[in-house]
Protein backbone atom coordinates (compact mmCIF):
# COMPACT_ATOMS: atom_id res chain seq x y z
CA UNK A 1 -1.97 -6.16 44.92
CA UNK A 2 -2.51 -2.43 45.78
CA UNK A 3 -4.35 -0.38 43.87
CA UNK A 4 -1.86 1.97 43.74
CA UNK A 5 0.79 -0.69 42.88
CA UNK A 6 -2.25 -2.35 40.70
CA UNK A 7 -2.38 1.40 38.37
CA UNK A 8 1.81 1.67 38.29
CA UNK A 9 2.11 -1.58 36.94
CA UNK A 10 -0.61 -1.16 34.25
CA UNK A 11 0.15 2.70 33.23
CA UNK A 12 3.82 0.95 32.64
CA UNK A 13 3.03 -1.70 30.80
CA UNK A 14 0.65 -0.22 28.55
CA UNK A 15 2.58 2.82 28.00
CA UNK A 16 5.47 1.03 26.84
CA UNK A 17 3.74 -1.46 24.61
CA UNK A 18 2.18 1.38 23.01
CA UNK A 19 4.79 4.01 22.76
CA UNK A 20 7.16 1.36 21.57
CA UNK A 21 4.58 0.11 18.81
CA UNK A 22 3.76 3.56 17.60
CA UNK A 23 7.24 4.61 17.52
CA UNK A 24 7.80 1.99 15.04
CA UNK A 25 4.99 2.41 13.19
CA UNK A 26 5.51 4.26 9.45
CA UNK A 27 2.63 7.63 9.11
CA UNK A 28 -0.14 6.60 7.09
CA UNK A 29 -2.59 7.81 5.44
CA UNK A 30 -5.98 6.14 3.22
CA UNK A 31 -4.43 7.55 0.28
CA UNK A 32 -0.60 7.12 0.84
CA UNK A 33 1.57 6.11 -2.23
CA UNK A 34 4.81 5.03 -1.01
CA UNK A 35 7.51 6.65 -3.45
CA UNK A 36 11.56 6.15 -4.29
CA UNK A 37 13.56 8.88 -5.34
CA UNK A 38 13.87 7.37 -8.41
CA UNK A 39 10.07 7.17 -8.87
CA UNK A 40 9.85 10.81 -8.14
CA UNK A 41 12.61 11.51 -11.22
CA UNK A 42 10.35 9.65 -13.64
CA UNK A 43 7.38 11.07 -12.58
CA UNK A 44 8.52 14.66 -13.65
CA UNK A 45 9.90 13.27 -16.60
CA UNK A 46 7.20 11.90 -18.04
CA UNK A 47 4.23 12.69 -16.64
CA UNK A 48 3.94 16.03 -15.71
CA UNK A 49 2.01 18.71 -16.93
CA UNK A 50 3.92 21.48 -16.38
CA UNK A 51 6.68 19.70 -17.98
CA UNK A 52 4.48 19.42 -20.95
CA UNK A 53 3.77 23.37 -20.87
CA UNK A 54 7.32 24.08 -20.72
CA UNK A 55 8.23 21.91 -23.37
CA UNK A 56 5.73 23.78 -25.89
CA UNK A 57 8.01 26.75 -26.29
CA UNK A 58 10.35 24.67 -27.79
CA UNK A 59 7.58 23.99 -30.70
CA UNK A 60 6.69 27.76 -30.71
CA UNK A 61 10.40 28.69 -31.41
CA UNK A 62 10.11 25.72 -34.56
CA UNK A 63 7.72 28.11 -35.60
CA UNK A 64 9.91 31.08 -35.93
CA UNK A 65 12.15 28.96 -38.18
CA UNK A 66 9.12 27.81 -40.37
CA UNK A 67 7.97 31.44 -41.04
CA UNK A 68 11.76 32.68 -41.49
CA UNK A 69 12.34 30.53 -44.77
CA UNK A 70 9.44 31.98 -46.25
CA UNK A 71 9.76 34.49 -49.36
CA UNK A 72 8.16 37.62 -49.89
CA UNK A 73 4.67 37.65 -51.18
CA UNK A 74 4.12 39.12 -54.96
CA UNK A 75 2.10 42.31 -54.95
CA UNK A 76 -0.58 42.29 -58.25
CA UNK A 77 -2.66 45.22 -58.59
CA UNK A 78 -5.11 45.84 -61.77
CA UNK A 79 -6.63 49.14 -62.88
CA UNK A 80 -9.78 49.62 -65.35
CA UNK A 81 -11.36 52.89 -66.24
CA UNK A 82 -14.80 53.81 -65.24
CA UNK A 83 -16.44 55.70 -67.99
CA UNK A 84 -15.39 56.62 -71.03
CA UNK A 85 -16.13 60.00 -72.08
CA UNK A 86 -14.94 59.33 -75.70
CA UNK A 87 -18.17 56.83 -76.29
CA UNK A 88 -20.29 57.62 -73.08
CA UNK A 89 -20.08 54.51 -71.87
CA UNK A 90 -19.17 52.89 -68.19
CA UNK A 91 -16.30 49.86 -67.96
CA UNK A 92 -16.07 49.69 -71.31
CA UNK A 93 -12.24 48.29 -70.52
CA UNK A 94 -11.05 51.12 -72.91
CA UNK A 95 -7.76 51.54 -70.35
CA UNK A 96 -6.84 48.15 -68.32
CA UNK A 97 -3.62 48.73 -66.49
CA UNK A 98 -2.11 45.84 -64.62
CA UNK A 99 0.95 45.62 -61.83
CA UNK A 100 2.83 42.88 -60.73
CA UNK A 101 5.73 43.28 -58.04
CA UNK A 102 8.12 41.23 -56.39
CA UNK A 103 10.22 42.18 -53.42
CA UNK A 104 13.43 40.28 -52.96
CA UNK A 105 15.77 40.80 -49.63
CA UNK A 106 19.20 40.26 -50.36
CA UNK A 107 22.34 41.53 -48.31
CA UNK A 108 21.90 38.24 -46.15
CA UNK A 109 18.76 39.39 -44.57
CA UNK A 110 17.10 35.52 -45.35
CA UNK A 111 20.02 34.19 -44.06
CA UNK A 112 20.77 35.87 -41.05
CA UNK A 113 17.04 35.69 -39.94
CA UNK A 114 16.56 31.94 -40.64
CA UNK A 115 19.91 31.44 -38.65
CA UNK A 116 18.60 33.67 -35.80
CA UNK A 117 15.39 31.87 -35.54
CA UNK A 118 17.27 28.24 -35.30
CA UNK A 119 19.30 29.95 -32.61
CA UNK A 120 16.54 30.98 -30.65
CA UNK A 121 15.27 27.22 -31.05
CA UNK A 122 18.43 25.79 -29.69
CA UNK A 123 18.12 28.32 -26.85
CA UNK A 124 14.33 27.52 -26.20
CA UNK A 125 15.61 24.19 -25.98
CA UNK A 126 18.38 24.95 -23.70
CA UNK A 127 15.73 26.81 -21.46
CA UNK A 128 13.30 24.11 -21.49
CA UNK A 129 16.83 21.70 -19.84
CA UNK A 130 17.58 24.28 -17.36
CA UNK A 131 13.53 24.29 -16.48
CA UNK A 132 13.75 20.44 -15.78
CA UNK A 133 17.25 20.83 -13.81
CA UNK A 134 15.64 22.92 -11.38
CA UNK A 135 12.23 21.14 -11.21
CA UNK A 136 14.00 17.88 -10.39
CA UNK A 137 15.94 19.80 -7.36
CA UNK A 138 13.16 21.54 -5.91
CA UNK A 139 10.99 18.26 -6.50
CA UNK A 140 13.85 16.39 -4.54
CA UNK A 141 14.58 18.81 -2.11
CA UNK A 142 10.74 18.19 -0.89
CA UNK A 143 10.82 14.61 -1.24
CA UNK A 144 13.49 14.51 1.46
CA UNK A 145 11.77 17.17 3.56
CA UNK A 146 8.80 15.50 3.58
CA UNK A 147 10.40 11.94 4.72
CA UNK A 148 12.30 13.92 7.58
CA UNK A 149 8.81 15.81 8.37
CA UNK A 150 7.09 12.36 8.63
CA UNK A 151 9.63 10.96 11.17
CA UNK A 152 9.63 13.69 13.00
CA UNK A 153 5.32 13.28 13.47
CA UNK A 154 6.17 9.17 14.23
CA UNK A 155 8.62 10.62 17.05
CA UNK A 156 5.60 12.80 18.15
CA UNK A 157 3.01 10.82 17.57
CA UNK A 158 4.35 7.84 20.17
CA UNK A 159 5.51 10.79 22.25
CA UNK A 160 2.20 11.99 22.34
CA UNK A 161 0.29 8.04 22.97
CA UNK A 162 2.99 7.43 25.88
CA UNK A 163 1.61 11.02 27.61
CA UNK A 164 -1.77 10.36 27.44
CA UNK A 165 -1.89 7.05 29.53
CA UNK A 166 0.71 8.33 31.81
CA UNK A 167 -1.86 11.55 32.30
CA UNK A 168 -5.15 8.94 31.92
CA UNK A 169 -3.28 6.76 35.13
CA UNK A 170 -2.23 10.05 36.91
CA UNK A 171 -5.25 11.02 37.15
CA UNK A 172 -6.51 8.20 38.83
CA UNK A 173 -3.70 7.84 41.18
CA UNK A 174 -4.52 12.04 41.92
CA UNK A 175 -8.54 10.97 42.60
CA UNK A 176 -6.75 8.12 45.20
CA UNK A 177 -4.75 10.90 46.80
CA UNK A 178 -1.68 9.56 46.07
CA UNK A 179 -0.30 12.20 43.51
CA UNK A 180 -0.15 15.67 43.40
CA UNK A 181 -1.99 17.55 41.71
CA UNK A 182 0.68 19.70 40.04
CA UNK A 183 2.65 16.58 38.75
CA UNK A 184 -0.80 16.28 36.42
CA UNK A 185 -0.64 19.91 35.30
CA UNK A 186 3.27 19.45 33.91
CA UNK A 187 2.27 16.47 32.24
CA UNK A 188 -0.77 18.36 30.39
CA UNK A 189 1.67 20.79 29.90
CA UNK A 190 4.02 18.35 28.40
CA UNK A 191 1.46 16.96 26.17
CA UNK A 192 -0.31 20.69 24.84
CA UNK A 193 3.29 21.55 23.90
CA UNK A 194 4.31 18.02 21.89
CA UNK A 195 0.52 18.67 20.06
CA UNK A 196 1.92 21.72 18.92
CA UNK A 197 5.41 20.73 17.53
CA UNK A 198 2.92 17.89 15.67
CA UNK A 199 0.75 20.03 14.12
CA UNK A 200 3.62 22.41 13.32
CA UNK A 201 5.77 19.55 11.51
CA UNK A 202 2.35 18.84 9.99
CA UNK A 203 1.63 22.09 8.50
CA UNK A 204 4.99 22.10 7.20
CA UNK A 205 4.62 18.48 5.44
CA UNK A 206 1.29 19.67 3.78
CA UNK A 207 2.82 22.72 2.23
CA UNK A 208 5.52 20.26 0.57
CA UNK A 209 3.05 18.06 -0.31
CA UNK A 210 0.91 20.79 -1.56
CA UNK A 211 4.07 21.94 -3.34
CA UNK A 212 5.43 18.30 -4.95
CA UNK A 213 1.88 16.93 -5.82
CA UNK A 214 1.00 19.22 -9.13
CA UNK A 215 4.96 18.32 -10.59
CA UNK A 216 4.42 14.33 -10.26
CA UNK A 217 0.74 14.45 -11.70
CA UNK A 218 -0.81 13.12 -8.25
CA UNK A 219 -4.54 13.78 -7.01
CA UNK A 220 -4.92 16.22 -4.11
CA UNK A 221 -6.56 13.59 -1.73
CA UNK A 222 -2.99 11.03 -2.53
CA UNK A 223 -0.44 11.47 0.07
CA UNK A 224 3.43 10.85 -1.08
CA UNK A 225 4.73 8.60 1.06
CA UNK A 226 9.00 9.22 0.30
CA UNK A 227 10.84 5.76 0.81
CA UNK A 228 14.78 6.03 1.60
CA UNK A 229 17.38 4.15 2.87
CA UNK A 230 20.50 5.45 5.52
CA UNK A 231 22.92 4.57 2.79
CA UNK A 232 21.98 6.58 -0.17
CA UNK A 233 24.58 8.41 -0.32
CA UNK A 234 27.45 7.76 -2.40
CA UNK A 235 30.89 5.52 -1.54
CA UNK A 236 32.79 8.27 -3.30
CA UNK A 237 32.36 11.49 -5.41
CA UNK A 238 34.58 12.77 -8.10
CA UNK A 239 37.40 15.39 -6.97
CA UNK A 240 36.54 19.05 -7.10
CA UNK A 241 38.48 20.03 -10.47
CA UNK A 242 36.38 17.29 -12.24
CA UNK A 243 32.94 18.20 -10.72
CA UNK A 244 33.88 22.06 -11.49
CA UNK A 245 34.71 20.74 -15.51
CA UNK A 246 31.22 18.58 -15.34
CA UNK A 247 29.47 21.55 -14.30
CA UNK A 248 31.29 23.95 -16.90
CA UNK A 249 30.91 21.31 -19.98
CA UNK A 250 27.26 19.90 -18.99
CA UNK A 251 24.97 23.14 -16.85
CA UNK A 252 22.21 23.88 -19.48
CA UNK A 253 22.51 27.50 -17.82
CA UNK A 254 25.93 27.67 -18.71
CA UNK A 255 25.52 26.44 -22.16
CA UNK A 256 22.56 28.73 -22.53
CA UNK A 257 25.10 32.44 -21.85
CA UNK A 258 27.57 30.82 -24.51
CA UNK A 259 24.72 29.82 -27.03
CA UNK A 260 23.33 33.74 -26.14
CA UNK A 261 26.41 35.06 -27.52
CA UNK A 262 26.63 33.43 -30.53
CA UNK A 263 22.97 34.68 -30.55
CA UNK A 264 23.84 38.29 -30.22
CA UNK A 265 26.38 37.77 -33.29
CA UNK A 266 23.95 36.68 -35.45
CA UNK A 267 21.76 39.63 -34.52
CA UNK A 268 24.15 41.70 -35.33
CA UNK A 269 24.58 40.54 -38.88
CA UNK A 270 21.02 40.44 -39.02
CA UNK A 271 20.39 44.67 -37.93
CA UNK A 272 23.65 45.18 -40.48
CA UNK A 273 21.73 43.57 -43.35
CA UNK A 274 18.36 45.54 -42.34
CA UNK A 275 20.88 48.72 -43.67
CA UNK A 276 20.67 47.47 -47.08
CA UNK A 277 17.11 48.49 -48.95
CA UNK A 278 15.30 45.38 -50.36
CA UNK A 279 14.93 45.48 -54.59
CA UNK A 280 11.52 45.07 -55.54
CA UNK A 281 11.22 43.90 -59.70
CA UNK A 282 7.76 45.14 -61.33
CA UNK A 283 6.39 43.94 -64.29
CA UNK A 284 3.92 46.73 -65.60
CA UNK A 285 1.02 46.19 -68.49
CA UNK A 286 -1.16 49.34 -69.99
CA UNK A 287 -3.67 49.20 -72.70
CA UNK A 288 -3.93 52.26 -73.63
CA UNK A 289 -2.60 54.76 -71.06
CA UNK A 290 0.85 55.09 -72.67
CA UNK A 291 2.86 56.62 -74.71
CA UNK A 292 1.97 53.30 -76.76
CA UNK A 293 -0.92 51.18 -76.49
CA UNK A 294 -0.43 47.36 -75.18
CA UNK A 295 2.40 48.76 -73.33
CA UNK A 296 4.83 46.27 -71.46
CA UNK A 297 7.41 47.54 -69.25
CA UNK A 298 9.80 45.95 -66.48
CA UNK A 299 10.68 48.37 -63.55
CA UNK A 300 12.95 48.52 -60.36
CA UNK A 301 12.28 49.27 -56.79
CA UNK A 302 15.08 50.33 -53.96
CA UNK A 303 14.90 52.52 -51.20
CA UNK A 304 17.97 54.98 -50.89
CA UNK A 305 19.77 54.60 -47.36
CA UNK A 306 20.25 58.36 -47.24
CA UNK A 307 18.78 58.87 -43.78
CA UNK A 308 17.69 55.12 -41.74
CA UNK A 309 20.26 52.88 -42.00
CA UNK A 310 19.08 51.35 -39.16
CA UNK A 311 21.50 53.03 -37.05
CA UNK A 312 19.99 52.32 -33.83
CA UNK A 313 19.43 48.78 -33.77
CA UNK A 314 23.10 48.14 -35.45
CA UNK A 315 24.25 49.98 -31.87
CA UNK A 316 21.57 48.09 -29.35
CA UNK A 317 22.81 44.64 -31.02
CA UNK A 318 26.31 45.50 -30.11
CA UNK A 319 25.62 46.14 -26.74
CA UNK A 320 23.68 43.21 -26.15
CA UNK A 321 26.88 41.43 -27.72
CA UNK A 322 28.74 42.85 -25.03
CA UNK A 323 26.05 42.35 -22.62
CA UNK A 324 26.24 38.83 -23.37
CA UNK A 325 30.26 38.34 -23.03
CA UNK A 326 29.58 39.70 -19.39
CA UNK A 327 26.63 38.11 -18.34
CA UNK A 328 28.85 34.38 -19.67
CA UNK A 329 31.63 35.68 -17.34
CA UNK A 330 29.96 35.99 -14.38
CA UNK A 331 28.06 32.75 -15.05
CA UNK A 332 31.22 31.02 -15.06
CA UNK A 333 32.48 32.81 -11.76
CA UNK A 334 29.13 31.72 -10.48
CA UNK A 335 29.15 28.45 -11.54
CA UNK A 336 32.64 27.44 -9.74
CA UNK A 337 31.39 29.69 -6.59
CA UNK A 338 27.97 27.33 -6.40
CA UNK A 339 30.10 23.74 -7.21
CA UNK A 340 32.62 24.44 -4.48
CA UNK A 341 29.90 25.37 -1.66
CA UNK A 342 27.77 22.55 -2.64
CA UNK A 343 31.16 19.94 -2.58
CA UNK A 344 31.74 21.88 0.63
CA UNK A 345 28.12 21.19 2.03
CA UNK A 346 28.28 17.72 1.43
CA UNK A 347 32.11 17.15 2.74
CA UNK A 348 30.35 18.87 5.97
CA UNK A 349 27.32 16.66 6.27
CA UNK A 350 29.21 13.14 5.57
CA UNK A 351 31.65 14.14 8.25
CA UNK A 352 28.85 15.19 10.35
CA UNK A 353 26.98 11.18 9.76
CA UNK A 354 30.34 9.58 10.44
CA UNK A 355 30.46 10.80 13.73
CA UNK A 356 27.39 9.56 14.68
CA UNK A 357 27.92 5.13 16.25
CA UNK A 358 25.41 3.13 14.30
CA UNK A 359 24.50 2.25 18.05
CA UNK A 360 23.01 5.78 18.96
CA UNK A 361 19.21 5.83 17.67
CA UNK A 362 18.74 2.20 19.51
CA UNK A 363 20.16 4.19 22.54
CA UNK A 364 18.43 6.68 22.57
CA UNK A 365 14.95 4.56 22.11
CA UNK A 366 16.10 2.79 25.30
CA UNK A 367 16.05 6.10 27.34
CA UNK A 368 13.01 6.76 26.10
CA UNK A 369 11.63 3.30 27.25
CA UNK A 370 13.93 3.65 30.49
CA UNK A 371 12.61 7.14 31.37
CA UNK A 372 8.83 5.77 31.13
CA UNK A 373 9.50 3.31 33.42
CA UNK A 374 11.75 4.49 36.08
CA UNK A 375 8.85 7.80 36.49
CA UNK A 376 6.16 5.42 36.65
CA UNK A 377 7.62 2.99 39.64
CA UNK A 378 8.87 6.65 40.89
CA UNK A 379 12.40 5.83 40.92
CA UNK A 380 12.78 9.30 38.86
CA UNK A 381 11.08 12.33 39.35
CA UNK A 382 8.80 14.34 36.97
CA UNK A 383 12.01 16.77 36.18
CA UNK A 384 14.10 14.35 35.74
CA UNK A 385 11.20 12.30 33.42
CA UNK A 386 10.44 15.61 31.55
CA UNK A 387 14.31 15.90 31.27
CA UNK A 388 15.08 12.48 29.70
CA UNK A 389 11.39 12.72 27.15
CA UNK A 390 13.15 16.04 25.85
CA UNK A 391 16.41 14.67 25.85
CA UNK A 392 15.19 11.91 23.44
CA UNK A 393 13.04 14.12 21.43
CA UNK A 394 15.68 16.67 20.90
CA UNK A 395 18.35 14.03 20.14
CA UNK A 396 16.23 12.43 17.80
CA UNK A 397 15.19 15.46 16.21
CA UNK A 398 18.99 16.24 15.47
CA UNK A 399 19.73 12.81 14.06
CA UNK A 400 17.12 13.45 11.18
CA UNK A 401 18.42 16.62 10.62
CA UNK A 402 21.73 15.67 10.17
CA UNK A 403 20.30 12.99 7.89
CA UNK A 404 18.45 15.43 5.87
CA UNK A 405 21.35 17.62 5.93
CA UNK A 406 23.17 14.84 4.01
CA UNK A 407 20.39 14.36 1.44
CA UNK A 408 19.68 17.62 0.53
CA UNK A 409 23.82 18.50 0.00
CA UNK A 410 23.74 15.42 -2.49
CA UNK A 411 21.05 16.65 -4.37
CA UNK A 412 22.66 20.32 -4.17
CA UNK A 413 25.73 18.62 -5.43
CA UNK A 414 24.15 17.21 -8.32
CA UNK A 415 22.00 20.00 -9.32
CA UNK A 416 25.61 22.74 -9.06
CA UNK A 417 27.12 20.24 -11.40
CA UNK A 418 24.55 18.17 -13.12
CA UNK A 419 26.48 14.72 -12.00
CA UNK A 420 24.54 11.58 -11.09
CA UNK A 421 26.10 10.62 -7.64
């Protein structure tokens, strides 16, 4: 045997084996923690902080509705005289005068404000639901990224493995003379360039991971490794009407614009009942500072509404009522808009899937495995080998796109109407 035949056969061999190993290979990492979809959804449920945070708001609004059953506080005041310039003497209690007043709200003011503050519980709590919708898609929107990110780096990682024996055995058949030298410097160029699409997908996974990691309650050093399956998505979906109804009926934002107007009425009542004064009953006791001493006397407080009857905030509460009407319309407009593109979306991307043959990834491994081979007994040239590497990288790159196209439009789905698919 040659050695030039002697280097062909082993830069073949070994590139092969390897590329076809690597390519199979899942990414890991010392502190990967392989991760469903499902897992993911629990994890934010449960365990996560800012969940937690969020959730405390609800608590805080409890708080308004604890402090808006309270009553007024009684006012008590008491009064002695100093000195006595009938006897010369200093607290001889020779004048005592005592006050004792309570101020009582009436014209629905209790009412009104402990059914405002219960309100603004029930929208805290709507809030805190519309929070955890979003959370959950931006939480799954990354898991998915981050799978199609890590096959993408496999894809360039074997990529990568294959061109550096190729370049390792070129480089020995260039030192034997039997190789150009420019046929080197295309496949360094090859290689620099596939480096940089890795570390590019890289930077990209580490920002999602950087992203997902503080919602699921994982360490910084852990790595999320997403787990999937090509069948995920659903056998069927509801029709449009019903997924537009779901949305309507179930969208915590949506329930939160109608909940905000019945707010706004109840403010309403609540600035009309500031208009009317509060009566304050005083009981008054004097010694001897009165017409009569020991006297006892009963009195009543109330402010005349001659000038403030709170005028102004009567008006602003009916313009946030109308406010509120119109920000519930276009919510609604919105909402059908959103559940339409996203039914759209994923109409698109299954369409998109079923025209790919369940043969074509296999087929496209082969020309990769074909192209290494054929350029290394030189039945190929190194255009033609460049050709068929970017031919499978490209094609491969565009079959987990199209697969991540499909995720993400089911999770868009769900989160537009709130519907587990």
């Amino acid at each position: 045997m040659t050695l030039n035949r002697y280097f062909r056969f082993n830069k073949s061999k070994i590139a092969l084996v390897i590329f076809i190993l690597i390519g199979s290979l899942n990414i890991k990492a010392q502190d990967s923690i392989a991760t469903t979809i499902d897992q993911v959804e629990y994890k934010l449920l449960n365990n996560s902080l800012a969940l937690m945070a969020y959730k405390m708001d609800i608590n805080l609004a409890q708080a308004e509705v604890i402090n808006a059953k309270l009553f007024n506080n009684p006012t008590l005041s008491f009064e002695q005289n100093i000195y006595n310039p009938n006897n010369k003497k200093f607290l001889d209690a020779a004048e005592i005068e005592v006050f004792l007043g309570q101020t009582i709200s009436i014209g629905g003011k209790r009412r009104n404000a402990i059914a405002l503050s219960k309100l603004y519980k029930d929208k805290a709590t709507l809030i805190y639901s519309e929070t955890v919708r979003e959370l959950l898609y931006q939480v799954k929107q990354d898991f998915y990224n981050i799978y199609s990110l890590q096959n993408q780096r496999r894809i360039l990682i074997g990529k990568i493995s294959s061109l550096q024996l190729l370049i390792e055995a070129a480089r020995q058949e260039k030192n034997l003379g039997v190789l150009a030298g420019n046929e080197l410097t295309r496949l360094q160029a090859e290689l620099l360039s596939t480096r940089n699409d890795l570390l590019d997908a890289s930077q990209q996974e580490q920002d999602l991971q950087a992203d997902i990691k503080p919602y699921l309650g994982y360490f910084k050093s852990q790595i999320i490794k997403p787990i999937t399956t090509d069948n995920e998505a659903p056998k069927s979906i509801p029709d449009l009407s019903s997924l537009i109804a779901d949305a309507v009926n179930n969208r915590p934002d949506v329930q939160l614009t109608k909940k905000d107007i019945t707010y706004q009425e109840r403010n309403l009542a609540y600035q009309k009942s500031l208009s009317v004064p509060d009566l304050t009953l005083t009981g008054h006791y004097d010694k001897a500072g009165n017409f009569v001493n020991n006297y006892n006397g009963l009195g009543v407080a109330l402010n005349l509404p001659t000038f403030n009857r709170n005028q102004g905030y009567i008006y602003a509460a009916k313009q946030n009522l109308q406010k509120s009407k119109i920000v519930d319309s276009l919510n609604f407009q919105s909402v059908e808009v959103e559940v339409v593109s996203s039914y759209t979306k994923y109409m698109n991307a299954v369409k998109a899937i079923s025209n790919i043959d369940n043969g074509y990834a296999a087929d496209l491994e082969k020309l990769k495995q074909n192209a290494v081979a054929n350029y290394d007994r030189h039945y190929i040239s190194l255009l033609e080998f460049l050709d068929q590497i970017r031919t499978y990288q490209s094609a491969m790159q565009d079959l987990i796109n199209t697969k991540n196209q499909l995720y993400n439009a089911i999770i868009q789905l769900e989160f537009t109407t709130t519907k587990k698919l």
